[in-house]
C-alpha atoms as a PDB file:
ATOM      1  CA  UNK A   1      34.862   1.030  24.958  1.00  0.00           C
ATOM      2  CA  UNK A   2      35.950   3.167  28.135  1.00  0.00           C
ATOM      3  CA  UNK A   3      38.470   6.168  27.465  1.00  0.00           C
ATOM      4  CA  UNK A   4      39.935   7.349  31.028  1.00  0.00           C
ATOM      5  CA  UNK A   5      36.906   6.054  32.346  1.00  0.00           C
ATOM      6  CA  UNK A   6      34.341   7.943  30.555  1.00  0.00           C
ATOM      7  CA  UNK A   7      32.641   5.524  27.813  1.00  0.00           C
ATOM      8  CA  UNK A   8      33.015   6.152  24.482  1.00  0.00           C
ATOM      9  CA  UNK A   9      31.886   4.295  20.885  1.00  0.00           C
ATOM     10  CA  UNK A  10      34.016   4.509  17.992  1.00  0.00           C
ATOM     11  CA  UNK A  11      32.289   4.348  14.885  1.00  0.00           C
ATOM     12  CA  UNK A  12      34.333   2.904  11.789  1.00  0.00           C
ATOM     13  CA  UNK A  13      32.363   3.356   8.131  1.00  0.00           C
ATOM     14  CA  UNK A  14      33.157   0.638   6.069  1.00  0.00           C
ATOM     15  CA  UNK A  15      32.323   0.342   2.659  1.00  0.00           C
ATOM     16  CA  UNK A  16      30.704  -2.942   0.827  1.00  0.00           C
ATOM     17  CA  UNK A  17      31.199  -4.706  -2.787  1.00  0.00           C
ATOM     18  CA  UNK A  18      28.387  -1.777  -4.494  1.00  0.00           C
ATOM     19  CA  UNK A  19      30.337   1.134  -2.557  1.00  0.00           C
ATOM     20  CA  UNK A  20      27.731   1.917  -0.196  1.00  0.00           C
ATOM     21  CA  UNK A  21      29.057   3.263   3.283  1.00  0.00           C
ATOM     22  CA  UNK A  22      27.583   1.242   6.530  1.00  0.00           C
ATOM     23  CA  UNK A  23      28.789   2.773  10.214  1.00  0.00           C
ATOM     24  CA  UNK A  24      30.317  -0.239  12.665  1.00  0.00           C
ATOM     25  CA  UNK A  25      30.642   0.965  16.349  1.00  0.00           C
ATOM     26  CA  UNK A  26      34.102  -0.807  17.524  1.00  0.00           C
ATOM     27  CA  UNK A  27      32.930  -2.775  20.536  1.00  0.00           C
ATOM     28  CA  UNK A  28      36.127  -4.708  21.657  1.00  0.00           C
ATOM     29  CA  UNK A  29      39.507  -5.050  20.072  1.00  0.00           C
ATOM     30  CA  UNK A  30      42.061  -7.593  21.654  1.00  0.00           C
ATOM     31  CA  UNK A  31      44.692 -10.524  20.388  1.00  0.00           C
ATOM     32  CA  UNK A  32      44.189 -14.163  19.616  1.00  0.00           C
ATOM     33  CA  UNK A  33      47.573 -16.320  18.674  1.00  0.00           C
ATOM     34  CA  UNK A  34      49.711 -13.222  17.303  1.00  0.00           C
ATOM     35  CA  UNK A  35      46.477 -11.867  15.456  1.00  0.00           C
ATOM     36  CA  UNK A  36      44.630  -9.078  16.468  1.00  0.00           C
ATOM     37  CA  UNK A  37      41.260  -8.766  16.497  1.00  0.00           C
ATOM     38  CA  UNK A  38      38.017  -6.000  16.872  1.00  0.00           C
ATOM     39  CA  UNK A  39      34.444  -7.082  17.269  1.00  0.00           C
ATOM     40  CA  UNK A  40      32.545  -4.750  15.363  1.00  0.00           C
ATOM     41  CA  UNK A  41      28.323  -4.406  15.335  1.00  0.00           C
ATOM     42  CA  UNK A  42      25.939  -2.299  12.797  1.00  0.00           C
ATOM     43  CA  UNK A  43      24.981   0.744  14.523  1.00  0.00           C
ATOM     44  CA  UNK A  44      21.634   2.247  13.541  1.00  0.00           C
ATOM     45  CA  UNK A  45      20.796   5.627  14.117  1.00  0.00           C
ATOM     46  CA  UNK A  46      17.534   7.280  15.674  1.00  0.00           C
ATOM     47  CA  UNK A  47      15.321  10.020  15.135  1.00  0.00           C
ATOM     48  CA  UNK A  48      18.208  12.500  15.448  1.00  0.00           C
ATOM     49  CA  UNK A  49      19.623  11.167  12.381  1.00  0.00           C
ATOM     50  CA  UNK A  50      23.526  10.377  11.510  1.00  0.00           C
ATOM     51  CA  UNK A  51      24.407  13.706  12.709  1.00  0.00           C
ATOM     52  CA  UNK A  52      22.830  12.933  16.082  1.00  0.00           C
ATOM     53  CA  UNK A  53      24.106  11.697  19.038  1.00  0.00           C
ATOM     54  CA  UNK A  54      21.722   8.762  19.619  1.00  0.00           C
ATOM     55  CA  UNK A  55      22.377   5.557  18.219  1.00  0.00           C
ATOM     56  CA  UNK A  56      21.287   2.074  18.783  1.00  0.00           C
ATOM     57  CA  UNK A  57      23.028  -1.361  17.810  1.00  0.00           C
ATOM     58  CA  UNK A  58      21.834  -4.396  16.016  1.00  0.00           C
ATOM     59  CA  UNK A  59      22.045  -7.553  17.554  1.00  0.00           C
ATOM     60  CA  UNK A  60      24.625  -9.039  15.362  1.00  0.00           C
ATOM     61  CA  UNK A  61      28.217  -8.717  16.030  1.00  0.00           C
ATOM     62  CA  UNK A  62      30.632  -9.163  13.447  1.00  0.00           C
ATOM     63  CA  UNK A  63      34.393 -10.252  13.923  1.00  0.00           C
ATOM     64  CA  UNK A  64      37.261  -8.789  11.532  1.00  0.00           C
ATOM     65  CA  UNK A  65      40.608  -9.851  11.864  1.00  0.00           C
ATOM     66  CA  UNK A  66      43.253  -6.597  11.618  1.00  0.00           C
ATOM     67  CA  UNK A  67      45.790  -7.032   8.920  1.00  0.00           C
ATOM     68  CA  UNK A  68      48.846  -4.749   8.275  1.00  0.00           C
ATOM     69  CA  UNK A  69      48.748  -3.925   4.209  1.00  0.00           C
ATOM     70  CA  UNK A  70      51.948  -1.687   3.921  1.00  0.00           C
ATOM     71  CA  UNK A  71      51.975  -0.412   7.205  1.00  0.00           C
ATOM     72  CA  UNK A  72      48.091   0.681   7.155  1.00  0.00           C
ATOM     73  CA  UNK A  73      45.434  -1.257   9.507  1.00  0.00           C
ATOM     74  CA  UNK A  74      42.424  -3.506   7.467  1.00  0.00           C
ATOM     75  CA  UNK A  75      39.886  -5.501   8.331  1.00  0.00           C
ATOM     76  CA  UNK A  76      39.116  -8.362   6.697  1.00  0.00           C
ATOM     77  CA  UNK A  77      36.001 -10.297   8.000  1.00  0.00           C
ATOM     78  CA  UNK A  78      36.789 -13.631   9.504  1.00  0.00           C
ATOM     79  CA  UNK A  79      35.276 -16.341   7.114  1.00  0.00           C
ATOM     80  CA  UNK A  80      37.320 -19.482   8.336  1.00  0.00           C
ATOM     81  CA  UNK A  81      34.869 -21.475  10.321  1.00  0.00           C
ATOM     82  CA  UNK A  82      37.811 -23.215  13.022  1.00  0.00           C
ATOM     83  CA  UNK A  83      39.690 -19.096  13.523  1.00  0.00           C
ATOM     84  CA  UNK A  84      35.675 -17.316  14.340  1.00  0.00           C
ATOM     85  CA  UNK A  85      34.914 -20.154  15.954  1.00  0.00           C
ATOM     86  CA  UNK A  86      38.354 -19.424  17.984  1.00  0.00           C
ATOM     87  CA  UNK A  87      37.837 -15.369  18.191  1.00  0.00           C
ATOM     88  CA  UNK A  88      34.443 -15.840  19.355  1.00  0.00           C
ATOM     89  CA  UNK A  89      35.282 -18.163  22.135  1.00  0.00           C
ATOM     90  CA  UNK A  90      37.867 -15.280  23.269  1.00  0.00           C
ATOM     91  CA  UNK A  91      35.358 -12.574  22.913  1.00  0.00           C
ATOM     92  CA  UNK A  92      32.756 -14.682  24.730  1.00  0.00           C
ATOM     93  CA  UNK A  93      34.773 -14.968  27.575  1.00  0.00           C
ATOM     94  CA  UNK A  94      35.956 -11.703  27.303  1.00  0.00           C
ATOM     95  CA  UNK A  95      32.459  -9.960  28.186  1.00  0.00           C
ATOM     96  CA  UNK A  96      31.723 -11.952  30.764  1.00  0.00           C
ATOM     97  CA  UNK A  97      34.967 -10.560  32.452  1.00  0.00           C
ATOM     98  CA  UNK A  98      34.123  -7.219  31.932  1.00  0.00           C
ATOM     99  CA  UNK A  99      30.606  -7.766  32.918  1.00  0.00           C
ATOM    100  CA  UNK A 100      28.181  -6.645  30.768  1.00  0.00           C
ATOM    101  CA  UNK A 101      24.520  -7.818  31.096  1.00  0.00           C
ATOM    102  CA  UNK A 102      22.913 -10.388  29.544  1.00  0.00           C
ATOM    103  CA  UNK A 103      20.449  -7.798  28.056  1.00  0.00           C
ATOM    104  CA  UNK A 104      23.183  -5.232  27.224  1.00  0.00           C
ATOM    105  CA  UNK A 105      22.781  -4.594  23.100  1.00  0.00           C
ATOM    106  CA  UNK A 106      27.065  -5.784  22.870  1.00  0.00           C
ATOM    107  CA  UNK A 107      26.016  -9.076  23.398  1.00  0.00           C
END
């Protein structure tokens, strides 16, 4: 994501079913039909550790729909075949607006 022009990552830790923590760098966040959105992939950190400033990204990109639960944001991972099917489209056409490689690791 770009921040006054400098570009940024934000990194959200969410935590699965067995409690274990896993860091998601927030890659795009937009609206689809009233919902909102963020495209979030795994990020994986190198030699310098979590601490570090150099990460990497997997591959895999993961969409998560943003729900209001009394006024607090949550993701909750698309599962509905037809909606990611939808979001993805969006997203899809989405980078190739902004104009990101074909070899960049957000795609």
């Amino acid at each position: 994501m770009h921040d006054n022009g400098e570009e940024r990552t934000d990194i959200i830790v969410l935590v699965d079913e067995e409690g274990v923590e896993h860091d998601f760098a927030l890659v795009d966040r937009f609206q689809v039909d009233m919902a909102e959105y963020a495209i979030l992939v795994p990020v994986i950190y190198t030699e310098e550790g979590k601490n570090g400033e150099a990460v990497d990204f997997e591959d895999e990109a993961f969409i998560f729909r943003i729900d209001l639960d009394d006024g607090e944001e949550m993701l909750v991972e698309v599962e509905d075949e037809k909606e990611w099917h939808q979001v993805a489209s969006v997203w899809e056409e989405r980078v190739q607006n902004i104009g990101y490689e074909e070899d960049d690791d957000l795609l």
